[in-house]
Protein backbone atom coordinates (compact mmCIF):
# COMPACT_ATOMS: atom_id res chain seq x y z
CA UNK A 1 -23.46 -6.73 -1.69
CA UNK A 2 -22.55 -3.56 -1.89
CA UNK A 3 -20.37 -2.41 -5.53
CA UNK A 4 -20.44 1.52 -4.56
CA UNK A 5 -17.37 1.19 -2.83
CA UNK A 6 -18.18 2.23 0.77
CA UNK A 7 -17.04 -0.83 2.08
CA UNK A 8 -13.24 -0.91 0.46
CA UNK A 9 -10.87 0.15 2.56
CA UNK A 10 -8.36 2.53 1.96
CA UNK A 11 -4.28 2.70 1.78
CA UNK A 12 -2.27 5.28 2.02
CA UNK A 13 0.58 5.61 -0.33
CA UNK A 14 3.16 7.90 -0.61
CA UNK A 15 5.72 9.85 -2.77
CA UNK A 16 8.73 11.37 -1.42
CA UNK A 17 9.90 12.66 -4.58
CA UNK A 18 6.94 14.11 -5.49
CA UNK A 19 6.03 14.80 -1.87
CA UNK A 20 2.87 14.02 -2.30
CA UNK A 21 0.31 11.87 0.23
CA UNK A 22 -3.31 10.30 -0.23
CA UNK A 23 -5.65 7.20 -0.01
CA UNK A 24 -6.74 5.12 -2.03
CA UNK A 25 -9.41 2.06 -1.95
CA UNK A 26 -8.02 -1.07 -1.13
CA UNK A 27 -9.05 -2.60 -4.72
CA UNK A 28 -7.39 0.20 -6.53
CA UNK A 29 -4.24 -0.22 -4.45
CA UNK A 30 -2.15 -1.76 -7.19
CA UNK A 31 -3.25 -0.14 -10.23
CA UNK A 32 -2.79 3.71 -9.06
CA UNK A 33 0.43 2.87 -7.95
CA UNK A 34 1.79 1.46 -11.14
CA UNK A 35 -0.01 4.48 -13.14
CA UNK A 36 2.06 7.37 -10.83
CA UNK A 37 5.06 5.31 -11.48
CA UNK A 38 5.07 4.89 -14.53
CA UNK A 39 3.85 8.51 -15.73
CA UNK A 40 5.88 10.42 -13.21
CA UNK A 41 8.75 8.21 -12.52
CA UNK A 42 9.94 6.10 -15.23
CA UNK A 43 8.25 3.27 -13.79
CA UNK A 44 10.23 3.46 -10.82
CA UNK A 45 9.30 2.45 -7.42
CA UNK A 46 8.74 5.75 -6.05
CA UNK A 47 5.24 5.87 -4.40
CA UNK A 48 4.70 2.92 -2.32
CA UNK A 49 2.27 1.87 0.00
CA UNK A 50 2.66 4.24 3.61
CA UNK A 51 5.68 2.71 5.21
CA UNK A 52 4.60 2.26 8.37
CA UNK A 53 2.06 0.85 6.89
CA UNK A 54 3.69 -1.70 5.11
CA UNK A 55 5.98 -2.88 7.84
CA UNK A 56 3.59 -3.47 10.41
CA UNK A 57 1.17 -5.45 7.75
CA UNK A 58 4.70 -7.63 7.63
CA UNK A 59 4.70 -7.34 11.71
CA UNK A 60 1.76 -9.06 11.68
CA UNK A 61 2.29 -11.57 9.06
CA UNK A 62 5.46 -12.63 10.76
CA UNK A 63 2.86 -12.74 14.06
CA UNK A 64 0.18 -14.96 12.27
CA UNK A 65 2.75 -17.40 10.41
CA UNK A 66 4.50 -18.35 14.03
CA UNK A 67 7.97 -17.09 12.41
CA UNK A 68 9.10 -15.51 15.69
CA UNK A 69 7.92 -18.96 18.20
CA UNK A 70 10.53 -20.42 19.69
CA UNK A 71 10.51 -24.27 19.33
């Protein structure tokens, strides 16, 4: 198994207020998010994950979970 990384994908998150845009791996999703918040905003929800992103990870959620079948 590989531990160098190489194999995590990455997210793209983004800050309007800082207008500011990158990547990060998958596994360090979480944690640089909460840093930039808290040390640039407060710890506000500023940055967030990309938001087209995020709504079609919840597109296909909603897919997978049968929310939208009709009985």
């Amino acid at each position: 198994m590989s531990t160098d990384g190489d194999d995590d994908p990455t997210v793209p998150i983004v800050c309007e207020e800082c207008d500011t845009r990158t990547r990060v791996p998958l596994s360090d999703l979480a944690d640089q998010l909460e840093r930039h918040n808290e040390t640039r905003h407060d710890g506000e929800d500023v940055a967030v994950v990309d938001p087209a992103l995020a709504d079609r990870i919840a597109d296909l959620v909603v897919e997978d979970m049968g929310l939208l079948d009709e009985e």
